[in-house]
C-alpha atoms as a PDB file:
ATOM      1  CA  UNK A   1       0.000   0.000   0.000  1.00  0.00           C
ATOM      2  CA  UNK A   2       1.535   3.653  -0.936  1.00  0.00           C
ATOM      3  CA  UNK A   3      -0.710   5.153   1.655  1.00  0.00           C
ATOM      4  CA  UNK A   4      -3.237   5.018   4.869  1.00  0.00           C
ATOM      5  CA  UNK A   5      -5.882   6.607   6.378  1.00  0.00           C
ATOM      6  CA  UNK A   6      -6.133   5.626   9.927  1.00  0.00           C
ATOM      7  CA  UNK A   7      -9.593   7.183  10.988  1.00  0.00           C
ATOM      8  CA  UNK A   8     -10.399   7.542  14.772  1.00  0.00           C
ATOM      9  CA  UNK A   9     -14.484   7.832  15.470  1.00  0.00           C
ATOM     10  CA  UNK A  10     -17.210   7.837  17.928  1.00  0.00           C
ATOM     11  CA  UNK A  11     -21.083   6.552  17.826  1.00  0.00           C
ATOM     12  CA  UNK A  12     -21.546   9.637  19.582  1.00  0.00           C
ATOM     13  CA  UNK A  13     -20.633  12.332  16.735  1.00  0.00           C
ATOM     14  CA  UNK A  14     -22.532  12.644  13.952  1.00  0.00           C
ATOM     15  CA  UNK A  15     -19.971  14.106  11.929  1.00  0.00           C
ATOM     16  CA  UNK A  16     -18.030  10.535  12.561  1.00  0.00           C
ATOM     17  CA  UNK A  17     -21.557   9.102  10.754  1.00  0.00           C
ATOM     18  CA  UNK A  18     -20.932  11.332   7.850  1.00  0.00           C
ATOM     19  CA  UNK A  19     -17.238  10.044   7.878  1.00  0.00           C
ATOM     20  CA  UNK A  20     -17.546   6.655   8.091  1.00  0.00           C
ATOM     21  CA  UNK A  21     -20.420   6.902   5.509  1.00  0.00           C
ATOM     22  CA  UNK A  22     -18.589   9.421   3.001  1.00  0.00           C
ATOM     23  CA  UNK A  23     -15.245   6.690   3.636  1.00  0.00           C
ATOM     24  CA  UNK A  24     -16.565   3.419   2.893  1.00  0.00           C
ATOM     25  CA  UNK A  25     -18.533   5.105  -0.318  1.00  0.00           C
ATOM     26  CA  UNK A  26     -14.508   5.270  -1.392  1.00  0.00           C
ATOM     27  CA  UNK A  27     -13.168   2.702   0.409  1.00  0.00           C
ATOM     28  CA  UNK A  28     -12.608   0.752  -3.211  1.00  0.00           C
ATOM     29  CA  UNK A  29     -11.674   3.661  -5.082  1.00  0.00           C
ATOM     30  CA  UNK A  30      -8.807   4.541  -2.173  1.00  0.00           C
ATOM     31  CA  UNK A  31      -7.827   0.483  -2.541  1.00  0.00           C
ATOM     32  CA  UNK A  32      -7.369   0.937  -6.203  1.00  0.00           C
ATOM     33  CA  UNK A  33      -4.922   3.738  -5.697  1.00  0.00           C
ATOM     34  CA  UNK A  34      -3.146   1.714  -2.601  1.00  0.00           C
ATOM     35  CA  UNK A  35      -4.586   3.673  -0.201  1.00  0.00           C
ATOM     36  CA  UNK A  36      -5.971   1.519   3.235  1.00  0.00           C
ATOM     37  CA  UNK A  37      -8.160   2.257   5.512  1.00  0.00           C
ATOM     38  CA  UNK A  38      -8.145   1.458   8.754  1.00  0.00           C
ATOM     39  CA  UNK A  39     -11.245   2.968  11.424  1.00  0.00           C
ATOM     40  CA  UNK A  40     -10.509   2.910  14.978  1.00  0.00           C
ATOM     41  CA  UNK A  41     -13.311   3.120  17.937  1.00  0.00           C
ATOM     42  CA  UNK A  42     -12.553   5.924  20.772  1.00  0.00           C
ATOM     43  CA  UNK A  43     -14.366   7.324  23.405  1.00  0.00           C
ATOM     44  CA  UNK A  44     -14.571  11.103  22.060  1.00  0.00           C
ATOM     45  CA  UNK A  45     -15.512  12.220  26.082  1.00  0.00           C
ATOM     46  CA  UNK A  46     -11.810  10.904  26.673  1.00  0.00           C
ATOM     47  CA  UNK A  47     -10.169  13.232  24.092  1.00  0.00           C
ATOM     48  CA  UNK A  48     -12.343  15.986  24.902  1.00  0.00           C
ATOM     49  CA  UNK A  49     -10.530  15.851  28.304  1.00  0.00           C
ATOM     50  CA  UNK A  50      -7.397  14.872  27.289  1.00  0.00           C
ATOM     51  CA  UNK A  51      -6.736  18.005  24.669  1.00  0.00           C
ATOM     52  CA  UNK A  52      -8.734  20.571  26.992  1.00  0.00           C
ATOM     53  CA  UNK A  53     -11.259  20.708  23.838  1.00  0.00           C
ATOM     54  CA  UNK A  54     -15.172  21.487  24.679  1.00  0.00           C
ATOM     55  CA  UNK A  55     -18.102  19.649  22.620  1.00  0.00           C
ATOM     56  CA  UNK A  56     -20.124  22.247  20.442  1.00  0.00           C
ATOM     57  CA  UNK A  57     -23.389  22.493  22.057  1.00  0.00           C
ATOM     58  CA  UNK A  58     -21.555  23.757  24.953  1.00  0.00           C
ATOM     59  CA  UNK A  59     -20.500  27.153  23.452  1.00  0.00           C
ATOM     60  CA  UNK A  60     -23.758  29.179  22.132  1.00  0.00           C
ATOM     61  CA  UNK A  61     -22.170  30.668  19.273  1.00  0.00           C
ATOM     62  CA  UNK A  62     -21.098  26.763  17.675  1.00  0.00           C
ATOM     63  CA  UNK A  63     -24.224  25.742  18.943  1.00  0.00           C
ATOM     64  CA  UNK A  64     -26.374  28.377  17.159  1.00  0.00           C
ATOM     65  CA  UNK A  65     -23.852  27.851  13.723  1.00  0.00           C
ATOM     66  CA  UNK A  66     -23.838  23.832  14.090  1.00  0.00           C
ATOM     67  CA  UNK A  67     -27.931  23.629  13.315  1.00  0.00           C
ATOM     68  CA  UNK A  68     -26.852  25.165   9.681  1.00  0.00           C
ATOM     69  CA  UNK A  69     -23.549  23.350   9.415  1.00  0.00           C
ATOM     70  CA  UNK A  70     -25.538  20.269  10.235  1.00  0.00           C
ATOM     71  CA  UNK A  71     -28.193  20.490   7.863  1.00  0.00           C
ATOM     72  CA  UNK A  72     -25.928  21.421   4.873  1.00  0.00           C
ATOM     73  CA  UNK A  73     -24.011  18.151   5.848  1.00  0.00           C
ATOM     74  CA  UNK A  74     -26.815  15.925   5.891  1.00  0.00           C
ATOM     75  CA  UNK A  75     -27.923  16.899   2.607  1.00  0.00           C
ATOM     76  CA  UNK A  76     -24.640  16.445   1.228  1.00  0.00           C
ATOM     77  CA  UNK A  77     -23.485  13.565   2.627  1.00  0.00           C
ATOM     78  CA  UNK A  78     -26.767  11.844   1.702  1.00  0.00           C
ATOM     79  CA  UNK A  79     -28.296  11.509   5.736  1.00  0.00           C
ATOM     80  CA  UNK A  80     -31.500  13.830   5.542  1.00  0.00           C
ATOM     81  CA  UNK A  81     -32.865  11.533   8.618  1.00  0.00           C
ATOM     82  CA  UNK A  82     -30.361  13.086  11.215  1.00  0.00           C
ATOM     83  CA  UNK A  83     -31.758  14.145  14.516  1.00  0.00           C
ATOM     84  CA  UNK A  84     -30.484  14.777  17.778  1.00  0.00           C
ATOM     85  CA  UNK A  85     -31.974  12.308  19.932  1.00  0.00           C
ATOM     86  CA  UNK A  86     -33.529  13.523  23.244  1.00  0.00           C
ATOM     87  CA  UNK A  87     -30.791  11.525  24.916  1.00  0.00           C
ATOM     88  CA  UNK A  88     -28.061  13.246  23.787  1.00  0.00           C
ATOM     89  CA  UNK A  89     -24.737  13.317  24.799  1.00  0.00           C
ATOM     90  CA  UNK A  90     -25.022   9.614  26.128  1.00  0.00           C
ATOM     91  CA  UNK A  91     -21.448   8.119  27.162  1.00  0.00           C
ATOM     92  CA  UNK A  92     -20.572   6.676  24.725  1.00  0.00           C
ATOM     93  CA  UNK A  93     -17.748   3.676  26.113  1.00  0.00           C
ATOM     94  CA  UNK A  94     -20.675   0.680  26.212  1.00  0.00           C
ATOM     95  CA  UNK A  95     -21.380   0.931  22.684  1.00  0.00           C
ATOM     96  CA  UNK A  96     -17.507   1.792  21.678  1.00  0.00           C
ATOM     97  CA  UNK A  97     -16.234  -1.189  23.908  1.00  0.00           C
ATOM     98  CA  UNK A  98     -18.520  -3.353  22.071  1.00  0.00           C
ATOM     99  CA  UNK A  99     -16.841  -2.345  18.512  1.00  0.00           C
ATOM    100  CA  UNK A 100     -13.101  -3.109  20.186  1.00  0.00           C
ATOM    101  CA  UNK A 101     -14.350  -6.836  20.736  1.00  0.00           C
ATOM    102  CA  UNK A 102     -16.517  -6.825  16.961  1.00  0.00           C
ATOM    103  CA  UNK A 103     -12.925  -5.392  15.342  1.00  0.00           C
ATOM    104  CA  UNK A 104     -11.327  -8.395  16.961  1.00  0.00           C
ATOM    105  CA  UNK A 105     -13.547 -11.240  16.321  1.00  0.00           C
ATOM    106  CA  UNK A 106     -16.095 -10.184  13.847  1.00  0.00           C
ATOM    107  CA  UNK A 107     -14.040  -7.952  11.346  1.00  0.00           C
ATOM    108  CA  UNK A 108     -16.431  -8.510   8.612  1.00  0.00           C
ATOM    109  CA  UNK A 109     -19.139  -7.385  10.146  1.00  0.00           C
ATOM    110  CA  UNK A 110     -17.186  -4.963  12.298  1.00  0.00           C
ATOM    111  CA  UNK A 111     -18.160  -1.649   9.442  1.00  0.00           C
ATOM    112  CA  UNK A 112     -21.631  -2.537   9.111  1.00  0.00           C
ATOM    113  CA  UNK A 113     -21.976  -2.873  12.634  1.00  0.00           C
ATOM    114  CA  UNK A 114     -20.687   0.379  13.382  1.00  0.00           C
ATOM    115  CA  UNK A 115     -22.695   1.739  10.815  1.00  0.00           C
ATOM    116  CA  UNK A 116     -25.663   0.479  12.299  1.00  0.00           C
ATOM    117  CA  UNK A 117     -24.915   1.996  15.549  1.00  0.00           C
ATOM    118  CA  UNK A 118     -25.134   5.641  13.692  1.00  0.00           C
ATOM    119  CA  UNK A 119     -28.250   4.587  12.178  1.00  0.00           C
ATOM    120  CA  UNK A 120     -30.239   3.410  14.993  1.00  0.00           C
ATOM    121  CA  UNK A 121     -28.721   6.457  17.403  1.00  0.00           C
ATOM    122  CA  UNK A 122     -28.628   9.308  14.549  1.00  0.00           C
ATOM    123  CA  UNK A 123     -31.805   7.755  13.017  1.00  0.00           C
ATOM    124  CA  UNK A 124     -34.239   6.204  14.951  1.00  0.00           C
ATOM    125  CA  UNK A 125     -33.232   7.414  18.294  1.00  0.00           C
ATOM    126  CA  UNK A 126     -32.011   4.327  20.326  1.00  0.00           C
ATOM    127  CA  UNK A 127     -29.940   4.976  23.181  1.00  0.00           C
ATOM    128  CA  UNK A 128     -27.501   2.957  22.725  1.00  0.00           C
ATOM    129  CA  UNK A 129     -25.378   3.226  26.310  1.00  0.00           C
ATOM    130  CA  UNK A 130     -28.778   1.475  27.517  1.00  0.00           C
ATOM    131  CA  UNK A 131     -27.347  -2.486  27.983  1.00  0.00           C
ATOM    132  CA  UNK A 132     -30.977  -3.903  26.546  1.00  0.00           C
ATOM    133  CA  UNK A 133     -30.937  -1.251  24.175  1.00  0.00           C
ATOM    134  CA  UNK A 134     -27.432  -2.111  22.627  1.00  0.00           C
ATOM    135  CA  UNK A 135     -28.493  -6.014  22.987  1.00  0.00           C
ATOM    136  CA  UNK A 136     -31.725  -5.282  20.862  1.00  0.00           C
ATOM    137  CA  UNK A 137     -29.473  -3.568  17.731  1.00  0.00           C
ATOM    138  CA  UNK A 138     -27.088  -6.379  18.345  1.00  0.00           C
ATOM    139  CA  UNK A 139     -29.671  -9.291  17.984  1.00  0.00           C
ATOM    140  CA  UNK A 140     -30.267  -8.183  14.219  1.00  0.00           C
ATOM    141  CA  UNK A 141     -26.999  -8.681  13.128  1.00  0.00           C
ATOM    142  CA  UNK A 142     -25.695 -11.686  15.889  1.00  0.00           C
ATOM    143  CA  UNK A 143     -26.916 -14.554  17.334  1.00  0.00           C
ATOM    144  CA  UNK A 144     -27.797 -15.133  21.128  1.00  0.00           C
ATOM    145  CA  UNK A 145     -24.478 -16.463  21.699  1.00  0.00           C
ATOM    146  CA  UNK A 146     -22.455 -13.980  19.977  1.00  0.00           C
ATOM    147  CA  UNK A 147     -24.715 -10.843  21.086  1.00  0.00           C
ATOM    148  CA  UNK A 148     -23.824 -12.224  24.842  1.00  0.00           C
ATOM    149  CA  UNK A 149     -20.089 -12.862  24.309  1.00  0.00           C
ATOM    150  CA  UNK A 150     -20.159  -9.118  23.038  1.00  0.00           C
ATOM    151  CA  UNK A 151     -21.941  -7.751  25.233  1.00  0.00           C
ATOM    152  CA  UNK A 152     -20.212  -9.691  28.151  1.00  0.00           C
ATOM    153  CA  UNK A 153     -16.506  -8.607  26.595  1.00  0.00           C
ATOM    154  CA  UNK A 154     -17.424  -4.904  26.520  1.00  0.00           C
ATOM    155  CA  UNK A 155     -17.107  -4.976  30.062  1.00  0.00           C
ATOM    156  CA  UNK A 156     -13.746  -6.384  30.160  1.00  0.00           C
ATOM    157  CA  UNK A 157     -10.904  -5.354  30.839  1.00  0.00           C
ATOM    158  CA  UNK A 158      -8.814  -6.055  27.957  1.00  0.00           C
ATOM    159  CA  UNK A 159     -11.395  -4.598  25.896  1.00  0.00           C
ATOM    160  CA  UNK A 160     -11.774  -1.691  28.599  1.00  0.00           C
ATOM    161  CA  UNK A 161      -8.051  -0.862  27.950  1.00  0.00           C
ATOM    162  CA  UNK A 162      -7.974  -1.118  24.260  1.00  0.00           C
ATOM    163  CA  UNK A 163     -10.222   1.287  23.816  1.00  0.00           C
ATOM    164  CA  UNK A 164      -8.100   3.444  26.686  1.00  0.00           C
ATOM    165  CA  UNK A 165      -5.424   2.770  24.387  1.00  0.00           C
ATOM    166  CA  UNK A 166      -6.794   4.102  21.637  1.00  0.00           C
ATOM    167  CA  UNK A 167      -7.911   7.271  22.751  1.00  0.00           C
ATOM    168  CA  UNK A 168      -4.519   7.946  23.941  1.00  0.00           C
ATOM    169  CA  UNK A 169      -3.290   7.040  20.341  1.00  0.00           C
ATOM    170  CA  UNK A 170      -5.771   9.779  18.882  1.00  0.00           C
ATOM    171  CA  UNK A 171      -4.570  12.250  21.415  1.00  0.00           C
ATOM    172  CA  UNK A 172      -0.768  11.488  21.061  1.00  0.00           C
ATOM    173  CA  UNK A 173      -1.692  11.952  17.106  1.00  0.00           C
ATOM    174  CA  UNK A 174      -2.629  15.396  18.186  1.00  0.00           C
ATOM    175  CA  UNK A 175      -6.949  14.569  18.210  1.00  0.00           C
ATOM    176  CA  UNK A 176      -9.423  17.501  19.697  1.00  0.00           C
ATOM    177  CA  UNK A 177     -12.392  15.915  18.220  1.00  0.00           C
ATOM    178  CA  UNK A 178     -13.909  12.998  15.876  1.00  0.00           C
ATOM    179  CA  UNK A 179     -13.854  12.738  12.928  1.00  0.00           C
ATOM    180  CA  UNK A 180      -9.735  12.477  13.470  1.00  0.00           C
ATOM    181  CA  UNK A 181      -7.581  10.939  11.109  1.00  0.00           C
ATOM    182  CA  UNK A 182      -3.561  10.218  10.677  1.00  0.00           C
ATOM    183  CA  UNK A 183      -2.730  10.186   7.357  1.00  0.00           C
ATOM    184  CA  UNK A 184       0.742   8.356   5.566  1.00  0.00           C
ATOM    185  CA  UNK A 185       1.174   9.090   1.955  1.00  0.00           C
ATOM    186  CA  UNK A 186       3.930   7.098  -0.183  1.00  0.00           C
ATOM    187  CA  UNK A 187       6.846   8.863   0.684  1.00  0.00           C
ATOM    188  CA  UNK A 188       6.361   7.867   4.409  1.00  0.00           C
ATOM    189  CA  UNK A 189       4.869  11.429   5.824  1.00  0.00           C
ATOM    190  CA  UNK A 190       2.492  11.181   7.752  1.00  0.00           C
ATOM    191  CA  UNK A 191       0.206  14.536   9.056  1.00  0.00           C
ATOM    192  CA  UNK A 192      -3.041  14.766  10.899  1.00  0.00           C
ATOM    193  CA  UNK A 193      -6.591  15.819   9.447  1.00  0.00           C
ATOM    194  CA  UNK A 194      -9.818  16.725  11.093  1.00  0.00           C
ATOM    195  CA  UNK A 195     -13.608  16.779  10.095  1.00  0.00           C
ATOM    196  CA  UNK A 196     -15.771  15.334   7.388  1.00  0.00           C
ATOM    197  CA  UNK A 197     -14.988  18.092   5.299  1.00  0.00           C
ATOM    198  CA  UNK A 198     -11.275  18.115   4.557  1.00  0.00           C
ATOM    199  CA  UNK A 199     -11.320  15.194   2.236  1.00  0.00           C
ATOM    200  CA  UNK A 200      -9.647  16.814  -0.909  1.00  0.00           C
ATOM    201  CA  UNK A 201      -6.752  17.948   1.705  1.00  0.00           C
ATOM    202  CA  UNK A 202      -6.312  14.696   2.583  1.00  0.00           C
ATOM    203  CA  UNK A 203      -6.348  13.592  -1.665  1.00  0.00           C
ATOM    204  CA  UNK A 204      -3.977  16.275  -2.312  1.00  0.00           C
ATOM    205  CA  UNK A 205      -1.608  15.078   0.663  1.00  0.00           C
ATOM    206  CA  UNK A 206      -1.789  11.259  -0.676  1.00  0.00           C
ATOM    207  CA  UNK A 207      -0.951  12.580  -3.775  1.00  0.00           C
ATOM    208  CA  UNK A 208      -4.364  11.396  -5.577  1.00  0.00           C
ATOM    209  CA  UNK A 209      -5.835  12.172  -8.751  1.00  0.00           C
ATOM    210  CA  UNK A 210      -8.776  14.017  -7.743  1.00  0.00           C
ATOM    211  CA  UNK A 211     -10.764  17.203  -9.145  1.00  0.00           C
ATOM    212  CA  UNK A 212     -11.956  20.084  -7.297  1.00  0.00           C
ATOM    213  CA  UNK A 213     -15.249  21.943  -7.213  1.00  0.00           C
ATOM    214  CA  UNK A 214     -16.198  23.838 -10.667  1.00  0.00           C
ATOM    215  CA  UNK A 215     -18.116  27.009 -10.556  1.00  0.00           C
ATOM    216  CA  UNK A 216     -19.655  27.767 -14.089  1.00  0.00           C
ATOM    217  CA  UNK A 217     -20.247  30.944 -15.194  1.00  0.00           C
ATOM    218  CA  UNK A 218     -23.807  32.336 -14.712  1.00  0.00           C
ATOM    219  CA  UNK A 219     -26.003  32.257 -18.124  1.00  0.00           C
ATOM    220  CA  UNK A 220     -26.066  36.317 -18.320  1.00  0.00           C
ATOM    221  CA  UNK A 221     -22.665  36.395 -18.484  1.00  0.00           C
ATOM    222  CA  UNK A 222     -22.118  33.528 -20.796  1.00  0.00           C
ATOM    223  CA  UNK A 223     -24.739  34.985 -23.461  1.00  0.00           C
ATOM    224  CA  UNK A 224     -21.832  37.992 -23.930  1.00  0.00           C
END
């Protein structure tokens, strides 16, 4: 591989949904150019305190902007059903846990499972740092067994410290907030990236054939 996108997210941040979403949509297209990617559960409350950052809705003036950033994000990224659920912020670790022990020992079904998570929280409003709750959105895509060996090893701690681990990682890598990434292009450099809108930095740093944004002239002017 000439290059890698290793992508640190949270069930908790919507902007991570738009991400992960906006990601696998190129996962092939990134493989075909020997680009990998590689997504990495955190708990975003961790790296909040670790870099001293403070979540949006805490501060009125990115509150007040983030209900039109939001809404010109779900309409590009394709996610019109967005909502804040009435539960939110939840903590987030039960649900993130869960995804250290699917990475492990489900990695097929590791993406879609994460994906689901988004849905069901960002969608249809499941609270997903409820035990039964998680179970229930577990139960469609596991059996019995595995939904209670997940469930059971999110509690653990091995999988309790991995996911330690990896916040640390994201905040040694220099991570405020999710969406984070650490990028390596082929000639070994590697720099960080934030957000689900810095995606042609991130081509242009991997060195990617990629085309920017065209603005065509307006018909009155093109009639002269």
């Amino acid at each position: 591989m000439s290059g890698q996108i290793t992508c640190y997210l949270d069930c908790v941040s919507p902007y991570s949904y738009f991400a992960l979403v906006y990601l696998e949509k190129h996962r092939e297209v990134l493989k075909s150019h020997g680009v990998s990617i590689d997504i990495v559960p955190v708990f975003l409350g961790g790296i909040n305190v670790g870099s001293g950052n403070k979540p949006p809705w805490t501060l009125p003036a990115k509150a007040s902007y983030s209900t039109y950033d939001s809404a010109r994000a779900k309409a590009y990224f394709g996610l019109p059903n967005i909502k804040t659920p009435s539960f939110f912020p939840i903590l987030s670790l039960l649900p993130q846990r869960s995804l250290i022990y699917i990475k492990s020992q489900h990695p097929t079904l590791f993406i879609p499972t994460f994906i689901s998570y988004f849905h069901c929280m960002w969608e249809q409003g499941i609270d997903l740092s409820v035990p039964e709750l998680l179970a229930t959105v577990l139960l469609k895509i596991y059996d019995e067994a595995q939904t209670k060996q997940i469930m059971e090893a999110a509690n653990s701690p091995e999988v309790k410290k991995q996911l330690n681990d990896n916040t640390k990682e994201a905040l040694d890598h220099g991570a405020f907030g999710c969406p984070w990434y650490w990028v390596r292009n082929k000639r070994g450099e590697e720099e960080p990236f934030f957000g689900s809108d810095r995606f042609h930095y991130m081509w242009e740093y991997l060195g990617l054939p990629w085309k920017d944004m065209e603005l065509p002239m307006g018909e009155a002017k093109a009639k002269i």
